[in-house]
C-alpha atoms as a PDB file:
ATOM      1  CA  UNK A   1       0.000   0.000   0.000  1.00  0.00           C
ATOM      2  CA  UNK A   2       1.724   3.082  -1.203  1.00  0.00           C
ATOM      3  CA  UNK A   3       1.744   6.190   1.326  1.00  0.00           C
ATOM      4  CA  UNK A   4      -0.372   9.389  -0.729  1.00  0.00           C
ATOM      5  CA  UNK A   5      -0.236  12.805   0.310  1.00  0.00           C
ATOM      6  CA  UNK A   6      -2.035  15.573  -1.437  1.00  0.00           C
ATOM      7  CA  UNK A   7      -1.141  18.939  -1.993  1.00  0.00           C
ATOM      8  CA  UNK A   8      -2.619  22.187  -2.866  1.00  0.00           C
ATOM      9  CA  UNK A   9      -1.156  25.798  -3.458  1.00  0.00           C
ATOM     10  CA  UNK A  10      -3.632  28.722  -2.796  1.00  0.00           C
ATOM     11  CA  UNK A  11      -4.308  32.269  -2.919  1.00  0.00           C
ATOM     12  CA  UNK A  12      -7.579  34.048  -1.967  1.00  0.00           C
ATOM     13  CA  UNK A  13      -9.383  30.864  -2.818  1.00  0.00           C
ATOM     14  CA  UNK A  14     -11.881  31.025   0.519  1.00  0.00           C
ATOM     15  CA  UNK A  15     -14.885  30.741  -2.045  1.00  0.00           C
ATOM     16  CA  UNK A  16     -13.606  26.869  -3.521  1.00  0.00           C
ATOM     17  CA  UNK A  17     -10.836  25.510  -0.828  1.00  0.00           C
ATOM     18  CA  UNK A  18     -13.772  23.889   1.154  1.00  0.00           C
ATOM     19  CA  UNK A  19     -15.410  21.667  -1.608  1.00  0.00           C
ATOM     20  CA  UNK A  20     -11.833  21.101  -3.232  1.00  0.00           C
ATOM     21  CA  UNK A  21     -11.502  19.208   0.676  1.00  0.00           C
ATOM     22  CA  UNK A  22     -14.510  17.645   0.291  1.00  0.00           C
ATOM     23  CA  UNK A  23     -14.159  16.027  -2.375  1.00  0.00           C
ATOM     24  CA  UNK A  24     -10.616  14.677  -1.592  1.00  0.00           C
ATOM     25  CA  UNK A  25     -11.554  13.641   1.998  1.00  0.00           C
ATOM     26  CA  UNK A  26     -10.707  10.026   3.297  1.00  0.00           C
ATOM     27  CA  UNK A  27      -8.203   9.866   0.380  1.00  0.00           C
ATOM     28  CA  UNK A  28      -5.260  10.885   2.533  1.00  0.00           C
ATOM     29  CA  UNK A  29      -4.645  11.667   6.059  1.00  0.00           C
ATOM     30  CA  UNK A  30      -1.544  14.106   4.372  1.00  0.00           C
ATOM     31  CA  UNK A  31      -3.309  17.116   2.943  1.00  0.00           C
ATOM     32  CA  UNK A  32      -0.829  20.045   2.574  1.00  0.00           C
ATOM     33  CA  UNK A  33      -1.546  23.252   1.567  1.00  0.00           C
ATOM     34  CA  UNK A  34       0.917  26.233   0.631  1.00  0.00           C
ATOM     35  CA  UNK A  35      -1.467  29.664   1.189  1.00  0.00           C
ATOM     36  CA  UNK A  36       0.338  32.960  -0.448  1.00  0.00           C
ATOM     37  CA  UNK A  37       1.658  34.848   2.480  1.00  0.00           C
ATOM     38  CA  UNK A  38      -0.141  38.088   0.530  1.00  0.00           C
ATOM     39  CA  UNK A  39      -3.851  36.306   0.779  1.00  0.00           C
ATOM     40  CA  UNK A  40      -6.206  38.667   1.958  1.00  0.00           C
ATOM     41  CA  UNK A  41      -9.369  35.912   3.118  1.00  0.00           C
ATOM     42  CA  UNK A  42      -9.917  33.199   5.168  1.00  0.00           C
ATOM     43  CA  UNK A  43      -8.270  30.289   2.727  1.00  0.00           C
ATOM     44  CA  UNK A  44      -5.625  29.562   5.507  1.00  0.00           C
ATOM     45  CA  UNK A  45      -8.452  28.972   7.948  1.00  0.00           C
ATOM     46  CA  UNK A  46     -10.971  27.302   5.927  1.00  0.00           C
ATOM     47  CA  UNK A  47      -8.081  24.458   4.966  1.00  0.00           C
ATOM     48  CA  UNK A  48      -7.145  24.320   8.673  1.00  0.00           C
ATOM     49  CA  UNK A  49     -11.068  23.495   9.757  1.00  0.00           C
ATOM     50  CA  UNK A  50     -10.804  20.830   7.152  1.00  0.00           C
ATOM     51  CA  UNK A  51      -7.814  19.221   8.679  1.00  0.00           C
ATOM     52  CA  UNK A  52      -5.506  20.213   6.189  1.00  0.00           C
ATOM     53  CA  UNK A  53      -2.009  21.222   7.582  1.00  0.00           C
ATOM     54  CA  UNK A  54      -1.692  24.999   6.571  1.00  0.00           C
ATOM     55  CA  UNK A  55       1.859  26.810   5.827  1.00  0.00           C
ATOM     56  CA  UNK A  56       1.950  30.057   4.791  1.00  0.00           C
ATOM     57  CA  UNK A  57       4.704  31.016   2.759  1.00  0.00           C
ATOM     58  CA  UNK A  58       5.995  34.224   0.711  1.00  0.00           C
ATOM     59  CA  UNK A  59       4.910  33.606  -2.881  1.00  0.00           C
ATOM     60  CA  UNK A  60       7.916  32.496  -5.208  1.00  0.00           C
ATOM     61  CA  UNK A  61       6.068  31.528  -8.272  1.00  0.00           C
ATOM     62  CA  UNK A  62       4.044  28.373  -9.206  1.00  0.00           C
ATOM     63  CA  UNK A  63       6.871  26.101 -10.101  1.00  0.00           C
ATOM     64  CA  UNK A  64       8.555  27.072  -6.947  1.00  0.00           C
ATOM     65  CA  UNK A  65       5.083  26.436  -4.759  1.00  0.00           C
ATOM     66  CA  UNK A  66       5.471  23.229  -6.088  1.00  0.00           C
ATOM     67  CA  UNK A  67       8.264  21.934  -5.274  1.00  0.00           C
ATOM     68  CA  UNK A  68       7.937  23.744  -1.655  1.00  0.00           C
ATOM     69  CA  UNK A  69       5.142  21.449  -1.266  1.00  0.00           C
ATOM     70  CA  UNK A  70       7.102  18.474  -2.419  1.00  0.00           C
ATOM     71  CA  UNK A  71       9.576  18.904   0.344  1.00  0.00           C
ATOM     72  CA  UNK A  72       6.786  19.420   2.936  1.00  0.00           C
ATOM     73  CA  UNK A  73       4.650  16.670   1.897  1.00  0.00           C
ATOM     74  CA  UNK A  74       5.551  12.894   3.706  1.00  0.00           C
ATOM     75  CA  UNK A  75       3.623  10.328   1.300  1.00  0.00           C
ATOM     76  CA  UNK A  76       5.980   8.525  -1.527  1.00  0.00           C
ATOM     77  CA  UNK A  77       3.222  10.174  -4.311  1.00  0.00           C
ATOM     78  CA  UNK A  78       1.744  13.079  -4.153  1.00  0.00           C
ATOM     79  CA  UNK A  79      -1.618  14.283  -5.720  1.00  0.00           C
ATOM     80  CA  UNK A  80      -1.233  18.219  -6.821  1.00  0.00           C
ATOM     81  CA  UNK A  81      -5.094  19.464  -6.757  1.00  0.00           C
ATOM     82  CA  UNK A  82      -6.162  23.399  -6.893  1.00  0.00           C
ATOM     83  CA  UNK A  83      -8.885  24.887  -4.634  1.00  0.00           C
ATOM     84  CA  UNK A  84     -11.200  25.009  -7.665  1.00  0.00           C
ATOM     85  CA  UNK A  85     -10.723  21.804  -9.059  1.00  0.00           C
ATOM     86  CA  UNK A  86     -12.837  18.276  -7.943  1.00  0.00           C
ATOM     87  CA  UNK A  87     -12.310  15.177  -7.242  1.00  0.00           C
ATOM     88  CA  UNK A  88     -15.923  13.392  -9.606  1.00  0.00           C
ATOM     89  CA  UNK A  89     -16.570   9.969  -7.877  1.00  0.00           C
ATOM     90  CA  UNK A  90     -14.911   8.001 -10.388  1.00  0.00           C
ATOM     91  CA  UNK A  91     -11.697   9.590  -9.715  1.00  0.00           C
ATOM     92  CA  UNK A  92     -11.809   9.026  -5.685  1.00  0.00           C
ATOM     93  CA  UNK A  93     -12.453   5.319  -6.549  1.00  0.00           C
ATOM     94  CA  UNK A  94      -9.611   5.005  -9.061  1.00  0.00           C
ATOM     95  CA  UNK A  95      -7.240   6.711  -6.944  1.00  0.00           C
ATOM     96  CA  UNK A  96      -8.321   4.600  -3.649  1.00  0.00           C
ATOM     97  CA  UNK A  97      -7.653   1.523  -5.640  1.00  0.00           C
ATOM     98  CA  UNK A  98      -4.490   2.776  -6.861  1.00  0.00           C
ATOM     99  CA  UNK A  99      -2.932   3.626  -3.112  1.00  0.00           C
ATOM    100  CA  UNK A 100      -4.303  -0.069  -1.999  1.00  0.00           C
ATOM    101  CA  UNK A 101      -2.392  -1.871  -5.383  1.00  0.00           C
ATOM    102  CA  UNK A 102       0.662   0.372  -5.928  1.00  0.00           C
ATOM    103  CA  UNK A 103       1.485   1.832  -9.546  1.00  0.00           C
ATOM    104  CA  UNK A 104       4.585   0.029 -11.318  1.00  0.00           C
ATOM    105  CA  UNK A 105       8.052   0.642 -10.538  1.00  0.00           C
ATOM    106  CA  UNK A 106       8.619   1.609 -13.810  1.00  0.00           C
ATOM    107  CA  UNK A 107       5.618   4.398 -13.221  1.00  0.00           C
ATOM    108  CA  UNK A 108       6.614   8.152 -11.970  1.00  0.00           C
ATOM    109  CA  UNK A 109       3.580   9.900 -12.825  1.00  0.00           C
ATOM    110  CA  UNK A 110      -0.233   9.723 -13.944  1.00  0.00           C
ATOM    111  CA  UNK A 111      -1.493  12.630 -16.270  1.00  0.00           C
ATOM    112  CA  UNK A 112      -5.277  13.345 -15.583  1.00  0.00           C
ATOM    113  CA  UNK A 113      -8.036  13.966 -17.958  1.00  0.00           C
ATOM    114  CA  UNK A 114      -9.828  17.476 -17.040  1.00  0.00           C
ATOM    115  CA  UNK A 115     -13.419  18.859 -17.527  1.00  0.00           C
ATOM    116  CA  UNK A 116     -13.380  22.326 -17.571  1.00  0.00           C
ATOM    117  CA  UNK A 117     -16.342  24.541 -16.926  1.00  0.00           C
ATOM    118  CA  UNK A 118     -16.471  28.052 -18.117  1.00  0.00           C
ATOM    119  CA  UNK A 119     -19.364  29.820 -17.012  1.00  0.00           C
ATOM    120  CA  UNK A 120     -21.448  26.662 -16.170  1.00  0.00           C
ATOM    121  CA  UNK A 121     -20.535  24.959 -18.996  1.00  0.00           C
ATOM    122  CA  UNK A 122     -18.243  21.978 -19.896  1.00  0.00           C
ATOM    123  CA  UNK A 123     -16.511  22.190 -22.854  1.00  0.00           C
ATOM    124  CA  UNK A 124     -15.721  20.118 -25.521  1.00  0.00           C
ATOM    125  CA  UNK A 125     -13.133  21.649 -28.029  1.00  0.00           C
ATOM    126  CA  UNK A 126     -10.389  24.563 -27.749  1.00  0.00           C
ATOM    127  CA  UNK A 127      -7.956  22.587 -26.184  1.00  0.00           C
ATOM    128  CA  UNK A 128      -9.856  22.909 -23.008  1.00  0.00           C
ATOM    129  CA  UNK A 129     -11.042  18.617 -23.415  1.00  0.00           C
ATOM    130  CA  UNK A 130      -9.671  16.383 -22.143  1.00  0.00           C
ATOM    131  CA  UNK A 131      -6.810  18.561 -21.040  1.00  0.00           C
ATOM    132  CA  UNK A 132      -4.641  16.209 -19.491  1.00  0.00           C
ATOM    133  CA  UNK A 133      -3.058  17.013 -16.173  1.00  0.00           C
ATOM    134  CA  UNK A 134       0.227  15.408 -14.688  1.00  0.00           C
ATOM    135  CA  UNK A 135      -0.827  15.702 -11.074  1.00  0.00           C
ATOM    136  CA  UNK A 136      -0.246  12.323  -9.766  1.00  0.00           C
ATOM    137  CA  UNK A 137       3.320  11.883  -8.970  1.00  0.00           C
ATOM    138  CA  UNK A 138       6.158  10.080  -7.466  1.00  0.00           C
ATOM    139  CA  UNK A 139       7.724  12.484  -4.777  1.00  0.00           C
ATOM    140  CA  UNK A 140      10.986  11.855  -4.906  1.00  0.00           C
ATOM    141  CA  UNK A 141      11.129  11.246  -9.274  1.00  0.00           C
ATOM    142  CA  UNK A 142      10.281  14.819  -9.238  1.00  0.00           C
ATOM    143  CA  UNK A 143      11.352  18.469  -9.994  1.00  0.00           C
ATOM    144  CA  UNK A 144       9.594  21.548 -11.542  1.00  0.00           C
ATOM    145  CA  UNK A 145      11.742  24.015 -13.603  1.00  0.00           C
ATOM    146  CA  UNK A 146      11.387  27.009 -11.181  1.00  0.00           C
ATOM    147  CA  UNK A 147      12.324  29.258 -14.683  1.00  0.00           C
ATOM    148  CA  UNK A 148       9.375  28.480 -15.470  1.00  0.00           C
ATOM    149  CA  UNK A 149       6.284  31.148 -14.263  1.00  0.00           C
ATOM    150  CA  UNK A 150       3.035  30.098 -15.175  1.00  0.00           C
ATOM    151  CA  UNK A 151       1.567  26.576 -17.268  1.00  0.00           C
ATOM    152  CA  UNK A 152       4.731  24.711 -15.526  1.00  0.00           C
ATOM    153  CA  UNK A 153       4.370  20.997 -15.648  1.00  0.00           C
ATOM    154  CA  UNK A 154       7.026  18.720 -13.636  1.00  0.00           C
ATOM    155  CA  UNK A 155       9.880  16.860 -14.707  1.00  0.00           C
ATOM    156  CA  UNK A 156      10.131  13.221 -14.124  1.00  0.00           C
ATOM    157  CA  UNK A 157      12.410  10.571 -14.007  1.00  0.00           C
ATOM    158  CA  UNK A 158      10.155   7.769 -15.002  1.00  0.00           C
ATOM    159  CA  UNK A 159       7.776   6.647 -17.265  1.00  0.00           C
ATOM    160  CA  UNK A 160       4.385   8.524 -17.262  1.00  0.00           C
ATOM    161  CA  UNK A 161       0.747   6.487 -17.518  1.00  0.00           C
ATOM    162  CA  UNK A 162      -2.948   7.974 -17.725  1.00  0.00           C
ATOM    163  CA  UNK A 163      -5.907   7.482 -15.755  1.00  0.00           C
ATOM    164  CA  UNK A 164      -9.520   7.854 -16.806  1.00  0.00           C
ATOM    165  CA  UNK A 165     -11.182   9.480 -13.760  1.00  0.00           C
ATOM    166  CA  UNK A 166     -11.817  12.728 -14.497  1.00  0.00           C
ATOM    167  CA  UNK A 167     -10.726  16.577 -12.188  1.00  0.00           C
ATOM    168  CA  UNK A 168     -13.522  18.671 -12.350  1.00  0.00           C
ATOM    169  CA  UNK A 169     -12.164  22.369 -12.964  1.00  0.00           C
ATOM    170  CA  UNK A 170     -14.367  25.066 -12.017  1.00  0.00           C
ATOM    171  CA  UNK A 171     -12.503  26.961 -14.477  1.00  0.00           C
ATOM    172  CA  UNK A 172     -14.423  30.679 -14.874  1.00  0.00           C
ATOM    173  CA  UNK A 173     -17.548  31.864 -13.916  1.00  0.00           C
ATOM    174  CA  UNK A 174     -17.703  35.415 -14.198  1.00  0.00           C
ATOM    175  CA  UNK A 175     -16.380  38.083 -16.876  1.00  0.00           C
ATOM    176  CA  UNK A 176     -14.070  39.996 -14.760  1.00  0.00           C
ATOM    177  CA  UNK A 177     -12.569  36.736 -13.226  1.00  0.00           C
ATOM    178  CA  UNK A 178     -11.652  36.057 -16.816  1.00  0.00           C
ATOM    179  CA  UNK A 179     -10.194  39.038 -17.332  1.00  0.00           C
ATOM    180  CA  UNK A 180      -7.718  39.590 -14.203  1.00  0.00           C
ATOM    181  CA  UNK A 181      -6.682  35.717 -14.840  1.00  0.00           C
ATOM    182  CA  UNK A 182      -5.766  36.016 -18.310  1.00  0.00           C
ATOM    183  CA  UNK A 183      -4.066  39.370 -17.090  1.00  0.00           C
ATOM    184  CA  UNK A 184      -1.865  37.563 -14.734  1.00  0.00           C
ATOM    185  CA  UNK A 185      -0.854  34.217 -17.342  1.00  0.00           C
ATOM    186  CA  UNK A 186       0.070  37.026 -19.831  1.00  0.00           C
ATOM    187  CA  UNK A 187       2.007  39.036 -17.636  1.00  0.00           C
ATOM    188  CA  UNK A 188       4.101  35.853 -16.333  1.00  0.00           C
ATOM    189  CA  UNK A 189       4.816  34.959 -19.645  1.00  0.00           C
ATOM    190  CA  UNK A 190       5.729  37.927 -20.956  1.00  0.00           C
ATOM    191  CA  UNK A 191       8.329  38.266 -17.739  1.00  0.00           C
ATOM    192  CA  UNK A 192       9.074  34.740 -18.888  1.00  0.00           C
ATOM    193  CA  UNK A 193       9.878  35.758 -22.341  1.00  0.00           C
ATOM    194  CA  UNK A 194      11.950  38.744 -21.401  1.00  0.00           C
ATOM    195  CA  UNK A 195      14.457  36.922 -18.895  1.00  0.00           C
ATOM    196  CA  UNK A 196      14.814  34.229 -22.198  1.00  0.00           C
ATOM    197  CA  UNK A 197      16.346  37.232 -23.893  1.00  0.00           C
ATOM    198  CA  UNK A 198      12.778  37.273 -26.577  1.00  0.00           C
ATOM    199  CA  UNK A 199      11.840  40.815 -27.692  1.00  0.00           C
ATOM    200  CA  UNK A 200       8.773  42.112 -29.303  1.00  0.00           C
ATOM    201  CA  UNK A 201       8.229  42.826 -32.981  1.00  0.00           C
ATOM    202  CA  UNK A 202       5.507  44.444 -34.639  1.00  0.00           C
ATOM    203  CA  UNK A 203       4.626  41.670 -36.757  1.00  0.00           C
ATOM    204  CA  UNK A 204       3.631  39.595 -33.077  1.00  0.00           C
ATOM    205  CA  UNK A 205       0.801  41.998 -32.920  1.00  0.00           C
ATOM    206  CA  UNK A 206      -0.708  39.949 -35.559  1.00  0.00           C
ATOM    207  CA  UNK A 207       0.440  36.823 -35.962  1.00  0.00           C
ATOM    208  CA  UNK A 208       0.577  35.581 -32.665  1.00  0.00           C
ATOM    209  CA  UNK A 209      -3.417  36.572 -32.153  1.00  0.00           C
ATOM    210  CA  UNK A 210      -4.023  35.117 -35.264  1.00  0.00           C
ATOM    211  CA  UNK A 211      -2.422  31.952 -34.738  1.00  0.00           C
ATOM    212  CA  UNK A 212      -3.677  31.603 -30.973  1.00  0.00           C
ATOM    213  CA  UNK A 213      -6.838  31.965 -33.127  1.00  0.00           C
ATOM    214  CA  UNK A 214      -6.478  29.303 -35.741  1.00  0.00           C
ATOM    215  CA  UNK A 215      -5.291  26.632 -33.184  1.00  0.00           C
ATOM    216  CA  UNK A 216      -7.907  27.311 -30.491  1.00  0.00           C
ATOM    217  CA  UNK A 217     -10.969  27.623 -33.138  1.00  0.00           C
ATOM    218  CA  UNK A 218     -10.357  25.592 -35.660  1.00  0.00           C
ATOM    219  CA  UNK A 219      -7.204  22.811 -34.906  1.00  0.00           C
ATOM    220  CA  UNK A 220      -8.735  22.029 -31.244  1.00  0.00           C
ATOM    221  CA  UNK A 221     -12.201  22.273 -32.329  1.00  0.00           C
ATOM    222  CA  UNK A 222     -13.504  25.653 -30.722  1.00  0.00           C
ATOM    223  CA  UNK A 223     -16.017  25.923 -32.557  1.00  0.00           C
ATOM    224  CA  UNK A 224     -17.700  22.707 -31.507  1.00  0.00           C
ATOM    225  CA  UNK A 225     -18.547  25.358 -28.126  1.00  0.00           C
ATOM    226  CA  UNK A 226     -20.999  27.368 -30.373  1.00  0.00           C
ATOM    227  CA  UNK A 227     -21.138  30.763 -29.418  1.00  0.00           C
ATOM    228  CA  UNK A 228     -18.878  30.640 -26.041  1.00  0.00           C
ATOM    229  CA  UNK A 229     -16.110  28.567 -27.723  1.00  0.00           C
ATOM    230  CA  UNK A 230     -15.761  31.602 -30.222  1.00  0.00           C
ATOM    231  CA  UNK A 231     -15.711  34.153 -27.631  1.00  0.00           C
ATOM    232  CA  UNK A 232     -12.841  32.245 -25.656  1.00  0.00           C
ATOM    233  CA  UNK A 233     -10.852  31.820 -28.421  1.00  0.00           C
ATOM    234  CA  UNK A 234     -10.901  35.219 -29.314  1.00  0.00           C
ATOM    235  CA  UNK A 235     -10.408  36.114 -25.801  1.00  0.00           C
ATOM    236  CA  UNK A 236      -7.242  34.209 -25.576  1.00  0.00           C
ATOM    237  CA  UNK A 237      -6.256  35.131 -28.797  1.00  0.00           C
ATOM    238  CA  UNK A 238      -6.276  38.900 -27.840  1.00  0.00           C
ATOM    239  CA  UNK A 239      -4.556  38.403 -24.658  1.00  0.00           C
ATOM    240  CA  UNK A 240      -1.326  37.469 -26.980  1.00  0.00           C
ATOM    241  CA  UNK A 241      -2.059  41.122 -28.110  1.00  0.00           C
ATOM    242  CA  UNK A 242      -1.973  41.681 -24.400  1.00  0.00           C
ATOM    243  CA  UNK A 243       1.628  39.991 -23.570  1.00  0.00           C
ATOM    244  CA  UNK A 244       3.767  41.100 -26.228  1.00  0.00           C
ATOM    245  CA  UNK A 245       2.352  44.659 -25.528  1.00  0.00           C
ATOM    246  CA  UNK A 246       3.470  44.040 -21.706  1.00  0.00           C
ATOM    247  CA  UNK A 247       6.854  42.230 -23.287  1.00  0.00           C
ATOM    248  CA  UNK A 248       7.235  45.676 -25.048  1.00  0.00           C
ATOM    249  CA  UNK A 249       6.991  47.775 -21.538  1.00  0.00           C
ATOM    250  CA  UNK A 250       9.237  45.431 -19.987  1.00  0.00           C
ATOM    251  CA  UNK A 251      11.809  46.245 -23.018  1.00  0.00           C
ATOM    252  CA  UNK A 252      11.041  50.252 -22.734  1.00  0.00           C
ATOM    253  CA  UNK A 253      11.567  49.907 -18.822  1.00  0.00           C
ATOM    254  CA  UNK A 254      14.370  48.551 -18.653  1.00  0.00           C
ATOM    255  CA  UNK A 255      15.824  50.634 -21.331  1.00  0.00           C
ATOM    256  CA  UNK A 256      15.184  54.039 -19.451  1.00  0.00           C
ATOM    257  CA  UNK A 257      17.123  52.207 -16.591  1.00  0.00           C
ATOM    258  CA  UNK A 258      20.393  51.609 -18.843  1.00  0.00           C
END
């Protein structure tokens, strides 16, 4: 019987930690979870209530959180779940079987299928299905790439297998939520991009929205969404607009410095 612990990073998430605990309880008696030291709500006590063992800790970016809660966690795998993502029955079960049968040797790490629900709705194309998630993983096979700000996914030494219960990601539900969150993802990567020496040219302006476009709409099937699939993908699409313009302040900033 392998040992699980389960691990969550959080900030200002006081409105989904509780069900994210729910529907991971009786899975492990090892629940960690890393609260931002600049949260502002009551996430820290919420996870506490729950029987979660709460550290809060100065935020050093999400790769970073990671492996923080790597070190703190004491099971040989650890399940990486956010406070607005769910455990659906079938994944509780498969996972409970797993910890009582104990992957492969050979095995450091399950990737997760993913529904994701944007305003109340599960989708089906844009990349957003089944949007597999390497969450399940062997503690001491792995390391995230803390150069890496935002979208990181961990490195493993090991072979990597797939389960087919499903997370449940309460992805978006209101307009401005969207907005601030595709604010922050194209911020980070335009930091990203700057400290890998990349520089903005006029022609990104177009032809990075209109291939964001092309692959969300019409390559991942968007457009099987109807009308919300085309306003995502033409959402995301502008916020490459968004992060080369931010690249291009980054650029102008720190030339006014030199």
């Amino acid at each position: 019987m392998m040992r699980l612990s389960i691990a969550i990073i959080a900030r200002d998430e006081a409105a989904y930690i509780a069900g994210c605990l729910r529907s991971i309880a009786g899975l492990s008696d090892d629940v960690v979870v890393i609260v931002d030291a600049q949260t502002r709500d009551e996430t820290a006590a919420i996870a506490a209530t729950h029987g979660a063992q709460v550290w809060i800790e100065p935020w050093r970016g999400f790769s970073a959180q990671r492996n923080l809660a790597l070190q703190r966690c004491r099971g040989e795998w650890v399940l990486f779940i956010d406070a607005d993502e769910r455990l659906t029955p079938q994944l509780f079960v498969e996972l409970a079987t797993l910890v009582y049968r104990n992957p492969p040797d050979t095995i450091a790490g399950y990737r997760i299928p993913r529904y994701n629900l944007f305003f109340g709705r599960r989708l089906r194309g844009g990349g957003w299905y089944p949007d597999y998630q390497l969450r399940l993983l062997r503690r001491d096979a792995t390391r995230y790439d803390e150069r890496v700000r935002v979208h990181e996914v961990a490195t493993l030494t090991g072979a990597v297998a797939e389960l087919h219960g499903h997370l449940l990601h309460l992805n978006i539900e209101r307009f401005d939520e969207l907005w601030q969150k595709q604010a922050r993802y194209a911020w980070a990567e335009a930091t990203m991009l700057y400290c890998n020496g990349r520089r903005m040219r006029l022609r990104n302006l177009i032809g990075a929205p209109v291939r964001e476009f092309i692959r969300r709409y019409l390559q991942l099937g968007g457009w099987r969404d109807g009308w919300l699939g085309l306003f995502l993908c033409a959402t995301l699409a502008w916020y490459e607009v968004v992060k080369f313009c931010m690249l291009r302040g980054l650029q102008e900033h720190q030339g006014a410095k030199t």
